[in-house]
Protein backbone atom coordinates (compact mmCIF):
# COMPACT_ATOMS: atom_id res chain seq x y z
CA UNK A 1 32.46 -15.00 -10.55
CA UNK A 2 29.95 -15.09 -7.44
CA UNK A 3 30.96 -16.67 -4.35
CA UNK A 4 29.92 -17.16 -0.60
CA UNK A 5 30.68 -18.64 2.56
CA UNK A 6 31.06 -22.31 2.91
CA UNK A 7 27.75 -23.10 5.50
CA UNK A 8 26.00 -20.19 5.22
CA UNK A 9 22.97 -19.87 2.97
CA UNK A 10 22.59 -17.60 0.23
CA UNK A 11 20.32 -14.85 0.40
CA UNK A 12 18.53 -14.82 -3.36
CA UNK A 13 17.26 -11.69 -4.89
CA UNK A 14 14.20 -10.23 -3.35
CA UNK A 15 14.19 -12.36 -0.30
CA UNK A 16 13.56 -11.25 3.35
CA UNK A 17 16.57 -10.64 5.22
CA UNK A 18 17.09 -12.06 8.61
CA UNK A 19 16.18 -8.61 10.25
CA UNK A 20 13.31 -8.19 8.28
CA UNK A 21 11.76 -11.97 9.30
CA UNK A 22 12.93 -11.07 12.41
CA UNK A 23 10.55 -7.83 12.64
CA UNK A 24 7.82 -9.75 10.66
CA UNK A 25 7.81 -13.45 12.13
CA UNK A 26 5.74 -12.37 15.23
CA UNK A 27 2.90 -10.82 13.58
CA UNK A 28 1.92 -13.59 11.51
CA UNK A 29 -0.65 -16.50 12.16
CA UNK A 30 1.15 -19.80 13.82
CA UNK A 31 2.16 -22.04 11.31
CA UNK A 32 1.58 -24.90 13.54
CA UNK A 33 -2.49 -23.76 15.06
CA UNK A 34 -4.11 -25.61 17.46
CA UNK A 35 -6.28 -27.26 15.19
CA UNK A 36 -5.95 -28.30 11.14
CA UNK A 37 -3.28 -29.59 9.24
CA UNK A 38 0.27 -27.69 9.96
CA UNK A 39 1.28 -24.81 7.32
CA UNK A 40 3.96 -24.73 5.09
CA UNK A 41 7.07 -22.55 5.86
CA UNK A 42 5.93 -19.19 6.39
CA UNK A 43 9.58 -17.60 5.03
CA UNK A 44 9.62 -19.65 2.04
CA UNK A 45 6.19 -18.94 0.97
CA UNK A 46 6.16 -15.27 1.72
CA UNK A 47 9.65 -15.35 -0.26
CA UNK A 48 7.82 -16.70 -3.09
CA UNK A 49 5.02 -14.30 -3.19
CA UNK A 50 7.46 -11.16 -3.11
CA UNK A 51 9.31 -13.27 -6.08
CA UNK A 52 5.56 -12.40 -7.83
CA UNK A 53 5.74 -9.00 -6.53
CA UNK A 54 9.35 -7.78 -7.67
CA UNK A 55 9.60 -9.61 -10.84
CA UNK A 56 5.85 -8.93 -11.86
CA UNK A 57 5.97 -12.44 -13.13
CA UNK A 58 2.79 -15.06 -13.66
CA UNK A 59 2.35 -17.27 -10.98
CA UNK A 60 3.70 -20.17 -13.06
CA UNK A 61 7.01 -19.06 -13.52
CA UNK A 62 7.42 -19.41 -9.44
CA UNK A 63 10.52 -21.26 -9.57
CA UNK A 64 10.18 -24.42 -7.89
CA UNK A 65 12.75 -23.58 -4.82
CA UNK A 66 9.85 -21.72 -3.09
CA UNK A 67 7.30 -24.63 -2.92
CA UNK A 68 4.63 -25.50 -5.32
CA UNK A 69 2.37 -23.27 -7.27
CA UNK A 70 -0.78 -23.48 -6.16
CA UNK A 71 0.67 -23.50 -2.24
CA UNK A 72 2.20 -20.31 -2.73
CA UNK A 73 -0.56 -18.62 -4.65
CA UNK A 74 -3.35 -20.00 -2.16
CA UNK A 75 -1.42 -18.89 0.68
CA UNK A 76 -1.64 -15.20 -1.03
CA UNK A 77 -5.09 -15.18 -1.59
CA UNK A 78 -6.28 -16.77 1.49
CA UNK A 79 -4.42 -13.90 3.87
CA UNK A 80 -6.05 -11.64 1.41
CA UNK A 81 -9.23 -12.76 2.02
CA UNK A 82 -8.57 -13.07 6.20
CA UNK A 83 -7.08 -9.54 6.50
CA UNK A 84 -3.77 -10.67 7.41
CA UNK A 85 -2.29 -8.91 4.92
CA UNK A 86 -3.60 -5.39 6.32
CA UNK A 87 -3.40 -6.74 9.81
CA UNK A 88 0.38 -6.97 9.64
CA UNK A 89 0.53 -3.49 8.08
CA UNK A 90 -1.20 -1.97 10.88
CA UNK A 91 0.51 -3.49 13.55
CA UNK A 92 4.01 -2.52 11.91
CA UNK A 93 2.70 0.99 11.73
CA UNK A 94 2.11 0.81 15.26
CA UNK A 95 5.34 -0.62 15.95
CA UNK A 96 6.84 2.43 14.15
CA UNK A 97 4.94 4.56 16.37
CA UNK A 98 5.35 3.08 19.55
CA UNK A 99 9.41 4.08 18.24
CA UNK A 100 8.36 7.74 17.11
CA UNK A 101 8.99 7.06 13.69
CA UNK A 102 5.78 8.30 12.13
CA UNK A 103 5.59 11.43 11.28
CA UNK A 104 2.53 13.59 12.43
CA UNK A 105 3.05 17.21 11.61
CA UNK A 106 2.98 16.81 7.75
CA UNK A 107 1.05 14.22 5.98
CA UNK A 108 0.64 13.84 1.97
CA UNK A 109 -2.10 12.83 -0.07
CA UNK A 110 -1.55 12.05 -4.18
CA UNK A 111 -2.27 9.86 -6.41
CA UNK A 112 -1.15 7.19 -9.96
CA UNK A 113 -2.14 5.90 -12.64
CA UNK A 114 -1.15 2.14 -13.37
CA UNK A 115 -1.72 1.04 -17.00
CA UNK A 116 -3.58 -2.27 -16.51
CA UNK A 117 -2.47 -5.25 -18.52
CA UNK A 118 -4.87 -6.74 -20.70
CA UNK A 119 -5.56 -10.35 -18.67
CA UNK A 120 -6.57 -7.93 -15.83
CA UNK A 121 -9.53 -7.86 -17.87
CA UNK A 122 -13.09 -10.26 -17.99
CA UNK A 123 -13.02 -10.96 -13.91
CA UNK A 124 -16.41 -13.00 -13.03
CA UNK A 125 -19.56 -11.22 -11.49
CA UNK A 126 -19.64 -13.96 -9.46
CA UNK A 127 -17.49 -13.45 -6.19
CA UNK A 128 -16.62 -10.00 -6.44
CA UNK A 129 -16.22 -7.68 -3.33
CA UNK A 130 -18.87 -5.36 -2.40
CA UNK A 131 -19.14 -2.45 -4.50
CA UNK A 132 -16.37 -3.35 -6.57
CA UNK A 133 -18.53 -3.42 -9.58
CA UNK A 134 -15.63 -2.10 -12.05
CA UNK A 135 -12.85 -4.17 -10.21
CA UNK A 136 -11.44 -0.33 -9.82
CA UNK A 137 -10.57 -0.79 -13.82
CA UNK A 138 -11.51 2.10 -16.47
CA UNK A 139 -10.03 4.10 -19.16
CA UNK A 140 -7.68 7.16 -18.67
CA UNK A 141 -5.26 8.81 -21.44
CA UNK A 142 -2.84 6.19 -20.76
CA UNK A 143 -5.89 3.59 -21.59
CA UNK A 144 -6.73 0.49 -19.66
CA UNK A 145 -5.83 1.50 -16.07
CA UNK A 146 -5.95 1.66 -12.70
CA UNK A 147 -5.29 4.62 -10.09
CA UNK A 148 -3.77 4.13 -6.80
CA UNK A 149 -4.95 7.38 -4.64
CA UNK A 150 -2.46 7.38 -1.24
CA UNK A 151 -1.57 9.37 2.07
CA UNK A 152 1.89 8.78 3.50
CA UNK A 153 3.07 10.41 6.67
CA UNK A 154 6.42 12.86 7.46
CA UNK A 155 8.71 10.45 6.78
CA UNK A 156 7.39 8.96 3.51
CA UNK A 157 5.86 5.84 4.44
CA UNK A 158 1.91 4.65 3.34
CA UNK A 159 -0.56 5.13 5.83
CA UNK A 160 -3.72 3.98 3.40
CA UNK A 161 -4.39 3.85 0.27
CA UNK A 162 -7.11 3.07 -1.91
CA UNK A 163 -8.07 2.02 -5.83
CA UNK A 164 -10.50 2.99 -8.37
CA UNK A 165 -10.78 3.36 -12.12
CA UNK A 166 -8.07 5.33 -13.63
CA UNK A 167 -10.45 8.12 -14.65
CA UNK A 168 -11.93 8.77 -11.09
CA UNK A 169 -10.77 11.96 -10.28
CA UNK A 170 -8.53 12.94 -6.83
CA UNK A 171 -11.06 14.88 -4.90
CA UNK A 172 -13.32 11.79 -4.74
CA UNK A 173 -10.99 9.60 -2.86
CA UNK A 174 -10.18 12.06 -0.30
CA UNK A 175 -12.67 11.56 2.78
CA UNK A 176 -11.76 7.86 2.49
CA UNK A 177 -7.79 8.63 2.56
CA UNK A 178 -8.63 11.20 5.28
CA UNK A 179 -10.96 8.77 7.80
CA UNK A 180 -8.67 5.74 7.56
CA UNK A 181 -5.68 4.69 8.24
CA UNK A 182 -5.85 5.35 11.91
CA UNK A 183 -2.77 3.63 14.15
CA UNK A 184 -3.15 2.34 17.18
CA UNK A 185 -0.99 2.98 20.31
CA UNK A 186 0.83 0.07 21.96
CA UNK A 187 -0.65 0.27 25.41
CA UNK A 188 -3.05 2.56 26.40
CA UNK A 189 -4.66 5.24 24.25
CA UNK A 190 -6.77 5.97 21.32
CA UNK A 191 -5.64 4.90 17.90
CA UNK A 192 -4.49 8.38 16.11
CA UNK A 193 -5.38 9.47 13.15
CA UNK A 194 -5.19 13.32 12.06
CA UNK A 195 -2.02 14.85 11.11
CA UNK A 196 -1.25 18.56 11.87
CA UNK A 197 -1.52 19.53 8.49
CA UNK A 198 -2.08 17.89 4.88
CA UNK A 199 -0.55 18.25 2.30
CA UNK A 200 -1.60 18.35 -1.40
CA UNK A 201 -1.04 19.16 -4.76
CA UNK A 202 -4.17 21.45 -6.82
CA UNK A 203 -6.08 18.71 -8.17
CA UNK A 204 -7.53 18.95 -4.05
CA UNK A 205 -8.23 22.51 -4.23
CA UNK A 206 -11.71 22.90 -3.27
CA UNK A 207 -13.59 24.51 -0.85
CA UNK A 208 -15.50 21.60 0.27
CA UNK A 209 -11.99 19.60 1.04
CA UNK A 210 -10.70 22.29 2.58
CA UNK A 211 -13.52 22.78 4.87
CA UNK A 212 -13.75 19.55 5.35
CA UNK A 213 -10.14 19.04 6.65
CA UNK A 214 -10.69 22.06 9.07
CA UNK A 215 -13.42 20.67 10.74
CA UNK A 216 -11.54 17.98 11.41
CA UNK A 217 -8.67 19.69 12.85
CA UNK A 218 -6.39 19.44 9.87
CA UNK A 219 -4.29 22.41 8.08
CA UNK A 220 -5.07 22.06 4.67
CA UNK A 221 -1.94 22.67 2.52
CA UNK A 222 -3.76 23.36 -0.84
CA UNK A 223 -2.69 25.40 -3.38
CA UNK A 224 -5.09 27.41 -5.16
CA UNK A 225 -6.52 26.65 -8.88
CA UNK A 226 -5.89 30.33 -11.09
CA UNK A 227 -9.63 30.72 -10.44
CA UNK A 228 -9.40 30.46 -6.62
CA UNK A 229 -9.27 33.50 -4.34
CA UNK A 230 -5.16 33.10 -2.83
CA UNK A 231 -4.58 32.10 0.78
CA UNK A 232 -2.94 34.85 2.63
CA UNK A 233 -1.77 32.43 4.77
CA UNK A 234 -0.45 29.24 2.78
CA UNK A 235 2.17 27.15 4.09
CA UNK A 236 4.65 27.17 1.24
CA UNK A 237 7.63 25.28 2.99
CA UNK A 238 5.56 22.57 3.75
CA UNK A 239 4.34 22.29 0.44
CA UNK A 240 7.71 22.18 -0.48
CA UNK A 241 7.76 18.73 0.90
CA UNK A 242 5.41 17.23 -0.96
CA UNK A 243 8.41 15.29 -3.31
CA UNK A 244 8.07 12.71 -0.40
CA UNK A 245 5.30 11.42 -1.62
CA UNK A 246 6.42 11.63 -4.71
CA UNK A 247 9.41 9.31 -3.75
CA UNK A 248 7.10 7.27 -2.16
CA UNK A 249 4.99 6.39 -5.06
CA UNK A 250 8.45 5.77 -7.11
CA UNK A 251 9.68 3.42 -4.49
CA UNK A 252 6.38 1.50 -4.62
CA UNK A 253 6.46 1.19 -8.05
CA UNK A 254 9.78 -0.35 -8.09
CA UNK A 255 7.70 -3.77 -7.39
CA UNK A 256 6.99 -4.79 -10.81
CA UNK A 257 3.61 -6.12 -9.54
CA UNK A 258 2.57 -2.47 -8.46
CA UNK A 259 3.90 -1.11 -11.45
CA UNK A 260 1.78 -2.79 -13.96
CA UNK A 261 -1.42 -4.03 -12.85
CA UNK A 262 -1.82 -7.99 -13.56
CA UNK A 263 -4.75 -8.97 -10.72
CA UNK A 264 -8.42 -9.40 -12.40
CA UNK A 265 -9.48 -8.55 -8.65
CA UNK A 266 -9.53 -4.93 -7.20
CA UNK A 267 -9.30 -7.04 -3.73
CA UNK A 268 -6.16 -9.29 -5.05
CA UNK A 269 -4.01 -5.75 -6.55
CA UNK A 270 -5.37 -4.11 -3.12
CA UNK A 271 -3.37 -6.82 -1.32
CA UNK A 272 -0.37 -6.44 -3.51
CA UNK A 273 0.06 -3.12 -2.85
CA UNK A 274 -0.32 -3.49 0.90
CA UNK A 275 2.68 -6.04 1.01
CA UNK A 276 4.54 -3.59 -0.44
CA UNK A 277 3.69 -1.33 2.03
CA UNK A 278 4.72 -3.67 4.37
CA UNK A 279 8.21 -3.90 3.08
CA UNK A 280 8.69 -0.38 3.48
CA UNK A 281 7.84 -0.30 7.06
CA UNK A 282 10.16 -3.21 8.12
């Protein structure tokens, strides 16, 4: 038997909780701008779309409570396409920072492969993103999939990530992981970007990435391939660390939506994954 307080609402299953709207309310648009027709509830409708994202259901089966279909859904897609989505993300990063809860000695860099489900398939030429030709689809041993290449900082949170085909290998992925991502300081200062060191697994090792990193500034924390000339001077506790990333990727694909790719659009699963981010940084 369930029961609550008489007068106070219900929190349902995969809802916001007050402290988290309270963190998120003032980095979203108005819902009452100067000019146009007023928006819709901004809790209710987010609460709908991370309904999609935890249950990994179609948007028809939005139960009604959460406003109609095509409000919620449009909502989604229209942030998507305006940047709010990664515009929130960014500023709760810098939030975090502003609190010295990002972690800059250690940062991680790894990757997974989603299997795609099969209407992710047959998205229109027409409208698609700039050199999204493939819609970041293509076949892997697990099949129709997707890979989701990331860097988190110390504390296991996503900094950036990035999608492609699910047979694109690591390496390639790494000077975009590497050059964005940057947060910005409340206040005065540059926005920062390089971590002390990075870490990653061997699928990285090369000398090219590691050169790369070091002109940059960056520690690499590579192992070496059984072909590679050892490194005298590897950091071997802080690759011992690099299970954060690991738990990362496991909490992300607790959202059902992450976990199984369902979007047609590169741009659309893109924005999917960056709300998730965003619940892990409220």
């Amino acid at each position: 038997m369930s029961c609550h307080i008489i007068g106070m609402p219900t929190k349902r299953r995969y809802e916001l909780s007050d402290a988290q709207w309270a963190r998120l309310e003032p980095l979203l648009p108005p819902e009452k701008p100067w000019t146009g027709r007023p928006n819709d509830d901004h809790r209710r409708i987010l609460n709908g779309i991370l309904w999609i994202l935890n249950s990994g259901a179609p948007w028809r089966d939005l139960p009604r409570h959460y406003g109609r279909v095509g409000t919620v859904s449009s909502r989604f897609y229209r942030w998507r396409r305006s940047g709010v989505w990664q515009q929130v993300l960014e500023a709760l990063q810098a939030l975090a920072d502003a609190e010295g809860r990002v972690g800059w000695e250690l940062h991680f860099l790894d990757s997974t492969v989603v299997r795609a489900h099969q209407h992710a398939a047959g998205a229109r030429k027409t409208g698609r993103e700039p050199g999204a030709e493939d819609e970041a689809l293509g076949r892997s041993r697990g099949g129709f999939t997707t890979k989701i290449h990331l860097r988190c900082e110390g504390y296991g949170k996503p900094v950036t990530f990035t999608v492609t085909g699910g047979q694109v290998h690591d390496t390639r992925q790494v000077s975009a992981l590497i050059s964005r991502g940057a947060i910005r300081r409340i206040g005065r200062g540059r926005p920062r970007l390089r971590p002390t060191k990075l870490v990653g697994d061997k699928a990285y090792s090369s000398r090219s990435i590691r050169l790369a990193l070091r002109r940059r500034g960056i520690t690499p924390v590579i192992p070496t391939k059984a072909n590679e000339r050892r490194q005298p001077d590897f950091d071997r506790e802080a690759y011992r660390q690099r299970n954060i990333i690991e738990r990362l990727i496991n909490r992300l694909k607790n959202f059902r939506r992450i976990a199984t790719r369902y979007e047609k659009r590169a741009a659309n699963y893109l924005a999917m994954i960056t709300i998730g981010a965003i619940l892990l940084w409220i």
